[in-house]
C-alpha atoms as a PDB file:
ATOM      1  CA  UNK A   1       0.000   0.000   0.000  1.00  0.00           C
ATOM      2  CA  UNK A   2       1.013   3.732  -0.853  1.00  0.00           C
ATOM      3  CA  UNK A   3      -0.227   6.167   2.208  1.00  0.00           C
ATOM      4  CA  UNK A   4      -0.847   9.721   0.703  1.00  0.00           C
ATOM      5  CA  UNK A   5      -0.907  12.441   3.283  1.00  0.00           C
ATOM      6  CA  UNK A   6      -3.463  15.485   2.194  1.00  0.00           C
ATOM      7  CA  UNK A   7      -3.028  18.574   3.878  1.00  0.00           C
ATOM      8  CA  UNK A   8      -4.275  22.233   3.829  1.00  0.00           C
ATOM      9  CA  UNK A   9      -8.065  20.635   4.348  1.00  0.00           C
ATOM     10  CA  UNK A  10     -10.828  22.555   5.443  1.00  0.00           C
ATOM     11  CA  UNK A  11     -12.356  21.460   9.335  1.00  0.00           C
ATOM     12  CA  UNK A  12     -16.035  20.287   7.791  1.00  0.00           C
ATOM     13  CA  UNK A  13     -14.323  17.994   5.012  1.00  0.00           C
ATOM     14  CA  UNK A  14     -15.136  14.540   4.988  1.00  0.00           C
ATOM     15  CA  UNK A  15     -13.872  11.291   4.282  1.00  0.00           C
ATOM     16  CA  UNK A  16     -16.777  10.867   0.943  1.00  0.00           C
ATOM     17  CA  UNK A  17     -15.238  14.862  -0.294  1.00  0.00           C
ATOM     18  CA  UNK A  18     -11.745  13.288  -0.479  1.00  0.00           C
ATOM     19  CA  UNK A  19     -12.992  10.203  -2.044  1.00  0.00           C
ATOM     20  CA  UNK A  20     -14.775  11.939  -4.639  1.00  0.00           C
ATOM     21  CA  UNK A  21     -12.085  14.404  -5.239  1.00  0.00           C
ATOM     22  CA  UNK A  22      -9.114  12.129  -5.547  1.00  0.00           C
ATOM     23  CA  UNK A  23     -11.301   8.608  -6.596  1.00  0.00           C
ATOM     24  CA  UNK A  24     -10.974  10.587  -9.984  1.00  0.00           C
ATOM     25  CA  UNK A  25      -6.764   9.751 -10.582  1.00  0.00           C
ATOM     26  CA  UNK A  26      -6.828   6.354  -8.553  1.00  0.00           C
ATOM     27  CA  UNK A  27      -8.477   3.491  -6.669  1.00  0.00           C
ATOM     28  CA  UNK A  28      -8.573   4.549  -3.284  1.00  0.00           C
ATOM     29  CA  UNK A  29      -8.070   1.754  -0.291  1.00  0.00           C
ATOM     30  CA  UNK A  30      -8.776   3.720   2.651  1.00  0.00           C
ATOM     31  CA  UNK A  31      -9.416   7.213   3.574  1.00  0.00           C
ATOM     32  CA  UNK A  32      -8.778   8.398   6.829  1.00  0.00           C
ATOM     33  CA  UNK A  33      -9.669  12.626   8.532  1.00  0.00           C
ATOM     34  CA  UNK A  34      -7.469  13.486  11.052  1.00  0.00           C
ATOM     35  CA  UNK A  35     -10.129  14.575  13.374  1.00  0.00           C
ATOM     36  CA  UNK A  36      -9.928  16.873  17.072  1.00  0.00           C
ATOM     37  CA  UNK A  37     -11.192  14.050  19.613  1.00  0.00           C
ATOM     38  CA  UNK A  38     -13.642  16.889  21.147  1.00  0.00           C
ATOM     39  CA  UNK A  39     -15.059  18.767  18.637  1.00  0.00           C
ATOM     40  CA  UNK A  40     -15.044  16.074  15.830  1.00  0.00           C
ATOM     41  CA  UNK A  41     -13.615  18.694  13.042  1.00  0.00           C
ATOM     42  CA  UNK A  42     -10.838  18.103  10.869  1.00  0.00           C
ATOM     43  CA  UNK A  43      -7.324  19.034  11.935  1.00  0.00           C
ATOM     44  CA  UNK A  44      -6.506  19.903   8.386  1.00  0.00           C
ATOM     45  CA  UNK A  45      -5.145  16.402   7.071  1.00  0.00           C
ATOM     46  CA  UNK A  46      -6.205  13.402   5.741  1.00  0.00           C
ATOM     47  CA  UNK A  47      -4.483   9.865   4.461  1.00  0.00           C
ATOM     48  CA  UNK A  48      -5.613   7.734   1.305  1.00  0.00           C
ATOM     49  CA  UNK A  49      -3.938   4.812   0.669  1.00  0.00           C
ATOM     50  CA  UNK A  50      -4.002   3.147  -2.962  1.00  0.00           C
ATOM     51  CA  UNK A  51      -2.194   0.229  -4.298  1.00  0.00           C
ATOM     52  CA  UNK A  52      -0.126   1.118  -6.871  1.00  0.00           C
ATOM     53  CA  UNK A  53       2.578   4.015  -6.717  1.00  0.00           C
ATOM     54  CA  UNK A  54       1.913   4.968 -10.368  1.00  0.00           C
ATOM     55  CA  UNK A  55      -1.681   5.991  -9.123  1.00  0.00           C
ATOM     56  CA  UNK A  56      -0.239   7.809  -6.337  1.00  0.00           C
ATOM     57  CA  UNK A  57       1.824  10.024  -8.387  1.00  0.00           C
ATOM     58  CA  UNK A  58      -0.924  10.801 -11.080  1.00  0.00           C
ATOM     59  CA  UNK A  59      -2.540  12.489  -7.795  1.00  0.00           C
ATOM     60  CA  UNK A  60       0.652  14.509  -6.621  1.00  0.00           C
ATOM     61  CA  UNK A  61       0.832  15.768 -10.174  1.00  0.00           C
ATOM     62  CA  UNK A  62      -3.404  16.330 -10.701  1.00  0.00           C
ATOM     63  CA  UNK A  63      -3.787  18.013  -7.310  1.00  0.00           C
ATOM     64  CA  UNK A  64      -0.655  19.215  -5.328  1.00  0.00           C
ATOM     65  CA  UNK A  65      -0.700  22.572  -4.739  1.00  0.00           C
ATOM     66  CA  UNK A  66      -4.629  22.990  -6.567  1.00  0.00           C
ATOM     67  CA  UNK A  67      -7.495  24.653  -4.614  1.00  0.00           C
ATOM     68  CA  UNK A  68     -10.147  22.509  -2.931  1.00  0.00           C
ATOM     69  CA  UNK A  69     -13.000  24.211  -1.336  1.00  0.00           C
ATOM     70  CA  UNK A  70     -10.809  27.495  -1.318  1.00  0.00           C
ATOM     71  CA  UNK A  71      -7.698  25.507   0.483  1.00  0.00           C
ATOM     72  CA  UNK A  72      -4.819  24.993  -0.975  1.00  0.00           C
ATOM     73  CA  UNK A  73      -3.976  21.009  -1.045  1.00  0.00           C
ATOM     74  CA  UNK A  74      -0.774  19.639  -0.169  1.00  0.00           C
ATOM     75  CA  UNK A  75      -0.402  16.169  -1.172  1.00  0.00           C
ATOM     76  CA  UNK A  76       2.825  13.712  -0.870  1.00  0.00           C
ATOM     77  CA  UNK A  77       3.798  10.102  -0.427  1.00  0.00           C
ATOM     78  CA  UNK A  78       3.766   9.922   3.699  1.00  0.00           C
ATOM     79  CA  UNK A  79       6.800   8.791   5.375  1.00  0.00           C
ATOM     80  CA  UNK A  80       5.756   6.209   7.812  1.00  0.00           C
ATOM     81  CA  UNK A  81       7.926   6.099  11.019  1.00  0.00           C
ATOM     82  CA  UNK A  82       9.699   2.257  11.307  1.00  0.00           C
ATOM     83  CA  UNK A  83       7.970   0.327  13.664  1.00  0.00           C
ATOM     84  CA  UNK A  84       9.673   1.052  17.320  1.00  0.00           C
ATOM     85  CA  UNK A  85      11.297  -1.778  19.234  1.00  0.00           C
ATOM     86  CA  UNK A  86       9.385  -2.607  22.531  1.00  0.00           C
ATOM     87  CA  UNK A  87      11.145  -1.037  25.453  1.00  0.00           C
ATOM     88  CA  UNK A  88      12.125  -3.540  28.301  1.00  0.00           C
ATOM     89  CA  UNK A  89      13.086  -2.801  31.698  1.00  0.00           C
ATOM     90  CA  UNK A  90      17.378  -2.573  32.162  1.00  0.00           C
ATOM     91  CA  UNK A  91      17.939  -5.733  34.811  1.00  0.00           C
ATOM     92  CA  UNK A  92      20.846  -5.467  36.761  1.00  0.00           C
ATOM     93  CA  UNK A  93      22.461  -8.406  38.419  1.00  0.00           C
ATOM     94  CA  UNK A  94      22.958  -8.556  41.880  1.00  0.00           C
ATOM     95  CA  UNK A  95      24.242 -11.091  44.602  1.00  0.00           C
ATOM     96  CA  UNK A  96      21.094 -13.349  45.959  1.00  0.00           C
ATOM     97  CA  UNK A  97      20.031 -12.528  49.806  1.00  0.00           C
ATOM     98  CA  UNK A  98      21.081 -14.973  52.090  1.00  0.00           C
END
């Protein structure tokens, strides 16, 4: 899967505006608004995630940097982080109690 991160979105977008916007240059997976966990709006991001990379760049190049509902979208390939190790305690030896 490709992840797309879309930025500069308005806070009443939804997940079926994005679909319909970029479903037009690719076959979307998922769609996913960043949303504030108390009033529910959008923080101004979103990620789509498509199967093929060739799709994902026909959207870079068909809508980075265009106007959508009079924001500017920013849309790139999104860098995940690598999955962290788990962190573990540091042991130390010591001498059992007698």
């Amino acid at each position: 899967m490709i992840k797309l991160f879309v930025g500069g979105l308005r806070p009443d977008v939804s997940e079926m505006d994005i679909a319909m916007l970029i479903g037009l240059y690719c076959n979307i997976e998922t769609v996913k608004v960043v949303r504030d966990r108390a009033t529910h709006k959008c923080k101004g991001y979103a990620f789509v995630e498509t199967s093929k990379v060739d799709d994902a760049q026909k959207v870079i190049s068909a809508l980075n940097g265009e106007s959508f509902k009079g924001n500017t979208l920013t849309i790139k390939i999104s860098e995940e982080e690598a999955p962290k190790a788990p962190k573990f305690p540091k042991y130390t030896t010591r001498k059992p109690i007698r």
